[in-house]
N, C-alpha and C. Protein backbone atom coordinates (compact mmCIF):
# COMPACT_ATOMS: atom_id res chain seq x y z
N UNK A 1 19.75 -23.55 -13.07
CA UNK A 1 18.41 -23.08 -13.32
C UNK A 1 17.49 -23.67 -12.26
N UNK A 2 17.01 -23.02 -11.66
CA UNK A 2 15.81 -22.91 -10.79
C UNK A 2 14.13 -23.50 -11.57
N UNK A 3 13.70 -24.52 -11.43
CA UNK A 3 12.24 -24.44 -12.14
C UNK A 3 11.45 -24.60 -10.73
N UNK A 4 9.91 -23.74 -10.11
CA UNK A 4 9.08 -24.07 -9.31
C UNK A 4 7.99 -25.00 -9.69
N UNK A 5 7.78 -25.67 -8.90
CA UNK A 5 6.77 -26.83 -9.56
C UNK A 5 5.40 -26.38 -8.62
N UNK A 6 5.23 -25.12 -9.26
CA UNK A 6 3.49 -24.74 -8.56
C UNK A 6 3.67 -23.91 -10.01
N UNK A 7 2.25 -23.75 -10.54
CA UNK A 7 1.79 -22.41 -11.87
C UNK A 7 1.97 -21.55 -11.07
N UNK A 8 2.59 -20.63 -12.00
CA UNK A 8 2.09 -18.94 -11.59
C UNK A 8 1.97 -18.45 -12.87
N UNK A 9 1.55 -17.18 -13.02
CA UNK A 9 1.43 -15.89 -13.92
C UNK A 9 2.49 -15.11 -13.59
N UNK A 10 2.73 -14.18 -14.65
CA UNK A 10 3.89 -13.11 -14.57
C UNK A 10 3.69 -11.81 -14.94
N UNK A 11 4.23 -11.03 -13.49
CA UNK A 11 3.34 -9.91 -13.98
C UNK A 11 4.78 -9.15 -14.23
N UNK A 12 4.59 -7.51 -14.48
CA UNK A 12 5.89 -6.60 -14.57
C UNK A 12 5.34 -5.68 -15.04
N UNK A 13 5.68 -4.58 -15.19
CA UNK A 13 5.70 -3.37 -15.96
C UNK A 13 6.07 -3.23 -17.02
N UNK A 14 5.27 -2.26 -17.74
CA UNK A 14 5.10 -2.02 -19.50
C UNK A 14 5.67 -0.94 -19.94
N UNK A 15 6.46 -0.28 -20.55
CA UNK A 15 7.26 0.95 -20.46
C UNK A 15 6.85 0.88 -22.24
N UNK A 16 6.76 2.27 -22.15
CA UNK A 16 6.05 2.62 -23.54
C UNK A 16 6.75 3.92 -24.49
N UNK A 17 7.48 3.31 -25.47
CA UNK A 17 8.45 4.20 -26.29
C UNK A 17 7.79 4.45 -27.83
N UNK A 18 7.77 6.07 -27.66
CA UNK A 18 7.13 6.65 -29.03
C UNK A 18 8.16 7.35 -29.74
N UNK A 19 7.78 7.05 -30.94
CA UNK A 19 9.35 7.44 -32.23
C UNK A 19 8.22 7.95 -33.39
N UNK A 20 8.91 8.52 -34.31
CA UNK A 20 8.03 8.99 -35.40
C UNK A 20 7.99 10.21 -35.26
N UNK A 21 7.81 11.42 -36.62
CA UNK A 21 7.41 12.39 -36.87
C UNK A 21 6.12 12.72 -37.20
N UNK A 22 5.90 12.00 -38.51
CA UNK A 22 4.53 11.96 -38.95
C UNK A 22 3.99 10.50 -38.61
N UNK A 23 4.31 9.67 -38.67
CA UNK A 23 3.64 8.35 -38.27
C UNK A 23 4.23 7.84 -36.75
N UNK A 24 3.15 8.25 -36.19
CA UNK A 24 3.84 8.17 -34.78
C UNK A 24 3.64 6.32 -34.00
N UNK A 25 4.81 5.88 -33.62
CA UNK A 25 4.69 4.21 -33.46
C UNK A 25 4.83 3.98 -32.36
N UNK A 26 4.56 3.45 -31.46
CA UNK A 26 4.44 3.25 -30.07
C UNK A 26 5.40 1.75 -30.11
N UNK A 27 6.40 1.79 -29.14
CA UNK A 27 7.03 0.21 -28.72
C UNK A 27 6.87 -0.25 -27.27
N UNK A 28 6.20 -0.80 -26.89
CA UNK A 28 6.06 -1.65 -25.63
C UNK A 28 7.12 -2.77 -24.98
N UNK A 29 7.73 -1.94 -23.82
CA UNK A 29 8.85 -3.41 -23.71
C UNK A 29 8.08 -3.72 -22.29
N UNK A 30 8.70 -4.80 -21.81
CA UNK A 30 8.60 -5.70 -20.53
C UNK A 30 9.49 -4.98 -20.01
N UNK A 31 9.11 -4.72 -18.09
CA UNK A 31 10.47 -4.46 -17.36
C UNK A 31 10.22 -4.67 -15.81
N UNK A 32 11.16 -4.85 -15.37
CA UNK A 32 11.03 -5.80 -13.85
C UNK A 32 10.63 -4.41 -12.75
N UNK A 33 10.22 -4.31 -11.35
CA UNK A 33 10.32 -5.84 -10.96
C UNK A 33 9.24 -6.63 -11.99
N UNK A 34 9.38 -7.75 -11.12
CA UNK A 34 8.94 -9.66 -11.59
C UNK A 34 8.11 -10.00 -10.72
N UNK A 35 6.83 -10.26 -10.79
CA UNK A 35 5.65 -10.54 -9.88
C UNK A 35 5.31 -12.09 -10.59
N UNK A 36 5.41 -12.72 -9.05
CA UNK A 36 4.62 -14.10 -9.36
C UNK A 36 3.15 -14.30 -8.93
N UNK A 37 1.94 -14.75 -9.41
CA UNK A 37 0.81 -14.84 -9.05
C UNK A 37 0.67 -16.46 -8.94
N UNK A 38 0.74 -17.09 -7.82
CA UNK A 38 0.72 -18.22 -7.26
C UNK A 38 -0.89 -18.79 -7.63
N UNK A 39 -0.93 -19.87 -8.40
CA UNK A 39 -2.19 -20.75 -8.72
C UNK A 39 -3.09 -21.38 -8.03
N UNK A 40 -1.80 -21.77 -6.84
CA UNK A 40 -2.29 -22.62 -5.45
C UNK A 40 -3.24 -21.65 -4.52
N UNK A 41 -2.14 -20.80 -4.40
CA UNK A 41 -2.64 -19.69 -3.03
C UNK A 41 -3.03 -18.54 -3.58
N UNK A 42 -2.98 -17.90 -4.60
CA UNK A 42 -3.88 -16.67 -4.74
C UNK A 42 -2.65 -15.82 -4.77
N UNK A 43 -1.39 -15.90 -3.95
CA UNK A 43 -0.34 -14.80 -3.00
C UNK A 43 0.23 -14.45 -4.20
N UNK A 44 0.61 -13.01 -4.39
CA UNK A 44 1.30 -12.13 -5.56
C UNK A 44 2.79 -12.01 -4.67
N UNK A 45 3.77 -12.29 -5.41
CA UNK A 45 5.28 -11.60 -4.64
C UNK A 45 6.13 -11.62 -5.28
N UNK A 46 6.74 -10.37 -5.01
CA UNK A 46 7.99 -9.99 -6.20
C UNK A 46 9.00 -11.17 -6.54
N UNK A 47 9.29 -11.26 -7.30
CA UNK A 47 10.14 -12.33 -8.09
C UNK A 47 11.56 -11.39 -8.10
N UNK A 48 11.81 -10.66 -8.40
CA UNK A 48 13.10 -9.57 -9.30
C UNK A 48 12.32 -8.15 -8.86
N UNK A 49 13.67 -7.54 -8.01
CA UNK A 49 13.34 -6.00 -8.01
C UNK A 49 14.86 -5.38 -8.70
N UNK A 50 14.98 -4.96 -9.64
CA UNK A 50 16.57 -4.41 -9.74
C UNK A 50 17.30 -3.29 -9.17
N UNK A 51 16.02 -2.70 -8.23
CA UNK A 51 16.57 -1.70 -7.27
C UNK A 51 17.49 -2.35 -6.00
N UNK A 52 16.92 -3.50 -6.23
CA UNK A 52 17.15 -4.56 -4.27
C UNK A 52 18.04 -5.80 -4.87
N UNK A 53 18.07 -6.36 -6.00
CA UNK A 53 18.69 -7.49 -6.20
C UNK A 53 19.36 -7.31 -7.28
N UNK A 54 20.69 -8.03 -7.56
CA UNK A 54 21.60 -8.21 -8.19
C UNK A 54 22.89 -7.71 -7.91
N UNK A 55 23.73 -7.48 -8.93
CA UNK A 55 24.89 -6.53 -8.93
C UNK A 55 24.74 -5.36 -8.80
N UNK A 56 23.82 -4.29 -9.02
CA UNK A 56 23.75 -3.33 -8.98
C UNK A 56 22.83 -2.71 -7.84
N UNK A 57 21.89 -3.93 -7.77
CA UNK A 57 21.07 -3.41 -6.86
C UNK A 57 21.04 -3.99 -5.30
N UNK A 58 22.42 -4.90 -5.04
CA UNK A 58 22.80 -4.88 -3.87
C UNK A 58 24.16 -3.97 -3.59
N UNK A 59 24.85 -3.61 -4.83
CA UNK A 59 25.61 -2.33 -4.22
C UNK A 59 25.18 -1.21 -4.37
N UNK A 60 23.92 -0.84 -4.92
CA UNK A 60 22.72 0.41 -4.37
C UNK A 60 22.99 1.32 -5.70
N UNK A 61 23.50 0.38 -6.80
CA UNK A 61 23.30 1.28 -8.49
C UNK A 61 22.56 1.45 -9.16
N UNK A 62 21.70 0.45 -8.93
CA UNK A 62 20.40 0.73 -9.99
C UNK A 62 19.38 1.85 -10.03
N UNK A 63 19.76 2.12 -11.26
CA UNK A 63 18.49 3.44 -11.19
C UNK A 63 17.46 3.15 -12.50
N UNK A 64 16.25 1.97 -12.10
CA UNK A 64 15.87 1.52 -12.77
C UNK A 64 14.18 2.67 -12.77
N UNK A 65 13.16 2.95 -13.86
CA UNK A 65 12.40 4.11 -13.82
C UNK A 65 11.39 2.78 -14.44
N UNK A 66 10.07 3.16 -14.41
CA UNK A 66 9.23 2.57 -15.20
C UNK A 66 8.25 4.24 -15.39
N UNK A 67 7.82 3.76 -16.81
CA UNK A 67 6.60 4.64 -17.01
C UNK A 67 5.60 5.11 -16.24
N UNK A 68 5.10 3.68 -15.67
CA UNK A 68 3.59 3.41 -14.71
C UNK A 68 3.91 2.96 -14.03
N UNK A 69 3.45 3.01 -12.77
CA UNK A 69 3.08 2.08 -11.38
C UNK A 69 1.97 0.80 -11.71
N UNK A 70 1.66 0.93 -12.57
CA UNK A 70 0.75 0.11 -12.82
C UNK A 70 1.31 -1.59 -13.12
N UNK A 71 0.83 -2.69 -12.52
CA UNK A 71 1.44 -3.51 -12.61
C UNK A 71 0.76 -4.42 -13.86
N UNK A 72 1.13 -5.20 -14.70
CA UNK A 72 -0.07 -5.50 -15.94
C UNK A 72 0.62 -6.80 -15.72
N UNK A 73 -0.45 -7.93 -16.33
CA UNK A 73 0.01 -9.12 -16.44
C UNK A 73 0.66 -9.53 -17.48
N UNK A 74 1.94 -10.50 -17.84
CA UNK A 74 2.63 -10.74 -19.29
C UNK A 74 2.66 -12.02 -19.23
N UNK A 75 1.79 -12.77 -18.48
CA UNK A 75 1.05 -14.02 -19.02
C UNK A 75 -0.25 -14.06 -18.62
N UNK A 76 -0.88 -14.73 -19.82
CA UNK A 76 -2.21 -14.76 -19.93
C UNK A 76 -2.62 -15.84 -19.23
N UNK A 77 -2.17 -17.48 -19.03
CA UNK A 77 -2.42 -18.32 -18.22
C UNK A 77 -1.35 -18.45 -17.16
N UNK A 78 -1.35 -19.61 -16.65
CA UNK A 78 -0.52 -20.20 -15.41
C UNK A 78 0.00 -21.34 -16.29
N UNK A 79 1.41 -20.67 -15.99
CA UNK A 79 2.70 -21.94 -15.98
C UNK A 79 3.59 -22.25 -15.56
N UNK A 80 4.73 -23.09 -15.73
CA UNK A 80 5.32 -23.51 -14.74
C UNK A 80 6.57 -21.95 -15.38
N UNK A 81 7.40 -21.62 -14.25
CA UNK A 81 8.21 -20.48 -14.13
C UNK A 81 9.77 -21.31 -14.25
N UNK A 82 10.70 -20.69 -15.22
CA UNK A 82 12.33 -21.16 -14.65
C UNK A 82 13.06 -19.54 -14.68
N UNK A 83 14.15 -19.93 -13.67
CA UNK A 83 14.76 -18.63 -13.57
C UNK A 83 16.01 -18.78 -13.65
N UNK A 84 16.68 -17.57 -14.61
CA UNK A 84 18.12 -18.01 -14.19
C UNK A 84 18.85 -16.98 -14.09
N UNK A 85 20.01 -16.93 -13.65
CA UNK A 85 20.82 -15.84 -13.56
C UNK A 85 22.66 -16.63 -13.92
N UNK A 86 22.79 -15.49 -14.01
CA UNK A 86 24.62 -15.81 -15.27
C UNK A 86 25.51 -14.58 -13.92
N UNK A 87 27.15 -15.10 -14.04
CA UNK A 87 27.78 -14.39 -13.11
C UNK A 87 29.06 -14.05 -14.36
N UNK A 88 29.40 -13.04 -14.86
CA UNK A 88 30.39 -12.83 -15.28
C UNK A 88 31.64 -12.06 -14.65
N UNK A 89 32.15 -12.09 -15.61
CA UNK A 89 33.92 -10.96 -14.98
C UNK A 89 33.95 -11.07 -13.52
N UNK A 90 34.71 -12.56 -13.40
CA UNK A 90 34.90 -13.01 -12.11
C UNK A 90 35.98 -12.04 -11.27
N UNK A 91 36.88 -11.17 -12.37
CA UNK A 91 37.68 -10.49 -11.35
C UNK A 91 36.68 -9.47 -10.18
N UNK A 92 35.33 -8.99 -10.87
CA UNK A 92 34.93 -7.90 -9.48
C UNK A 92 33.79 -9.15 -8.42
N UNK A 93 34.19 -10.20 -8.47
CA UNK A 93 33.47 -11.07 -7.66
C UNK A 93 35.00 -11.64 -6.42
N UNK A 94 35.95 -11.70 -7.05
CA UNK A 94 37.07 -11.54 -6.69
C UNK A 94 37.37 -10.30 -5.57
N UNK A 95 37.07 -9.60 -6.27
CA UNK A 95 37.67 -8.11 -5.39
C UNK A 95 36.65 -7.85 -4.22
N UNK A 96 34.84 -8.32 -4.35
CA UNK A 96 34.05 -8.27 -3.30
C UNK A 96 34.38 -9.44 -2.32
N UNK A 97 34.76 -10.73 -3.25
CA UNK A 97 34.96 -11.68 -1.87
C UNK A 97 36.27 -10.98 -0.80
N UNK A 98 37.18 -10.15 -0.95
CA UNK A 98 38.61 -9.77 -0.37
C UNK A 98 37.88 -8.85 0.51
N UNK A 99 36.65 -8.10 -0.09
CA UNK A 99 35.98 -7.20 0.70
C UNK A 99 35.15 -7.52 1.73
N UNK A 100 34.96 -9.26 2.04
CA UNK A 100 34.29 -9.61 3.02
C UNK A 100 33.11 -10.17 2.57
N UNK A 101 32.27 -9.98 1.60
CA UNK A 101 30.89 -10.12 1.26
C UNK A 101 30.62 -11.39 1.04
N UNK A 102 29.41 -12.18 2.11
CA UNK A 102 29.76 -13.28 2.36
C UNK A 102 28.51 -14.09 1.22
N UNK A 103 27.49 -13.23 0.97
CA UNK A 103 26.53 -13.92 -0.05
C UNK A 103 26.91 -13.44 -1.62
N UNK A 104 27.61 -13.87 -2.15
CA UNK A 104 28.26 -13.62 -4.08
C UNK A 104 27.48 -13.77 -4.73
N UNK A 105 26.62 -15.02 -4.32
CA UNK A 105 25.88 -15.42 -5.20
C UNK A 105 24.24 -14.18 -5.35
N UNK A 106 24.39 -13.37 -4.31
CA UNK A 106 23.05 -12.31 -4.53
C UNK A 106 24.01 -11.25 -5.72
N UNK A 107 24.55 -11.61 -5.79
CA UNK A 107 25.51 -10.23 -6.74
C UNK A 107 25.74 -11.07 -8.55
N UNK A 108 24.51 -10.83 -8.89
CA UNK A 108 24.40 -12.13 -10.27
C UNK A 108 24.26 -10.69 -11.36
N UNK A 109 24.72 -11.17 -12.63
CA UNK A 109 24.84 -10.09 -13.66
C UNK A 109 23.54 -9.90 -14.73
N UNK A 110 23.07 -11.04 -14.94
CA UNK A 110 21.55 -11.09 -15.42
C UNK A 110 20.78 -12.39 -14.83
N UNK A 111 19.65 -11.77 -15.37
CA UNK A 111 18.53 -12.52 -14.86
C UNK A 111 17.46 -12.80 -15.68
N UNK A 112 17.10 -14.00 -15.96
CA UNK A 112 16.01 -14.23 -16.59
C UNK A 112 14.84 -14.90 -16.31
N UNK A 113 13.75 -14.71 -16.59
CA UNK A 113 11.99 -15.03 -16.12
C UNK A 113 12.12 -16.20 -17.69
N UNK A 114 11.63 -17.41 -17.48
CA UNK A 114 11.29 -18.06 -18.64
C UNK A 114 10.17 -19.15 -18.15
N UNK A 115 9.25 -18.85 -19.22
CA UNK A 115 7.75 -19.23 -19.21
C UNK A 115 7.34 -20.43 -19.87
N UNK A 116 7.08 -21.08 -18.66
CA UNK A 116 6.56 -22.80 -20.15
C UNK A 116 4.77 -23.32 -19.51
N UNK A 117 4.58 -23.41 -20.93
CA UNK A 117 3.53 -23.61 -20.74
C UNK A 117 3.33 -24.94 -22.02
N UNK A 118 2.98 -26.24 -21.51
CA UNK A 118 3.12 -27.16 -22.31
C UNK A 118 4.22 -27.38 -22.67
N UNK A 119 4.55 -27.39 -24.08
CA UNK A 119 6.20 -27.82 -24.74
C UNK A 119 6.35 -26.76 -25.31
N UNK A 120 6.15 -25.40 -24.83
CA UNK A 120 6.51 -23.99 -25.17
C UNK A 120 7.34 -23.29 -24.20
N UNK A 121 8.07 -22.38 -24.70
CA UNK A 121 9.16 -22.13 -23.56
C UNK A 121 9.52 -20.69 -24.56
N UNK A 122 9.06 -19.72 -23.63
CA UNK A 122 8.95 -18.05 -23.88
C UNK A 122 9.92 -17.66 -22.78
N UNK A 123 11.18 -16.53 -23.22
CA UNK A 123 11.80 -15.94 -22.22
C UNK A 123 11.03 -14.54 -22.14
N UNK A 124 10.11 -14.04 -20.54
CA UNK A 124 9.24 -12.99 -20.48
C UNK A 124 10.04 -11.69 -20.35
N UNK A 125 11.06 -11.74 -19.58
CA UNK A 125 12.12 -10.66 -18.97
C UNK A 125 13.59 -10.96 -18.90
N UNK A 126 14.27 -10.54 -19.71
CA UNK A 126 16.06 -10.47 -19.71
C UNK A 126 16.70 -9.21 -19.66
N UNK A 127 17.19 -8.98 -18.02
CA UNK A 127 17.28 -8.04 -17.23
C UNK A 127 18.88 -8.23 -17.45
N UNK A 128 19.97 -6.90 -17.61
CA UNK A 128 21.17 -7.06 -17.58
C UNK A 128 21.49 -6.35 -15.54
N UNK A 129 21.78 -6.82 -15.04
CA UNK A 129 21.65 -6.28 -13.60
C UNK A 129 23.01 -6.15 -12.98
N UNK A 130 24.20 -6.05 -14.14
CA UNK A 130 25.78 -5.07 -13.88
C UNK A 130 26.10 -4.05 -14.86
């Protein structure tokens, strides 16, 4: 696990699912990319794109859609950020190393954004990215 020791905010996209016949219910999920808003410097920069990073999106699978272009914030203050990512079913990490591919470690199966703020610790985004 990765923790940065500067605050940021977290931004991402809001994808918006309606169900119901007569009572119509709206569900709001979180979805990447992952925007960091730096405390120090002001500078916004993608954290997680799943078109460009991971398993899928360094062998060019992801066909990830959002609702909006619109980017919204999913923290309200600045805190410290940890990130992690998990590598499973070592056999197709196996079969890319035979294939030459010299960075493995960009080829990660999920990914997670987790948010602390004080002695609180919120996971914002858990992305499956094989």
């Amino acid at each position: 696990m990765q923790v940065y020791r500067y605050f940021f905010k977290v931004f991402g996209y809001r994808f918006k699912e309606k169900s119901g016949f007569i009572f119509k219910k709206e569900t709001f999920f979180d979805l990447p990319p992952v925007s960091l808003l730096c405390k120090n410097c002001g500078c916004l920069k993608v954290l997680f794109d799943p078109k460009k990073d991971g398993y899928d999106g360094e062998l060019g699978y992801a066909d990830y859609l959002t609702e909006s272009d619109e980017l919204v914030e999913l923290t309200s203050e600045y805190g410290l950020i940890a990130v992690t990512y998990t590598f499973q079913g070592l056999d197709n990490y196996e079969e890319l190393y035979w294939e030459g591919v010299e960075r493995l470690y960009d080829y990660f199966d999920t990914f997670s954004v987790l948010y602390i703020l004080g002695d609180k610790t919120e996971c914002i985004i858990d992305c499956e990215c094989a």
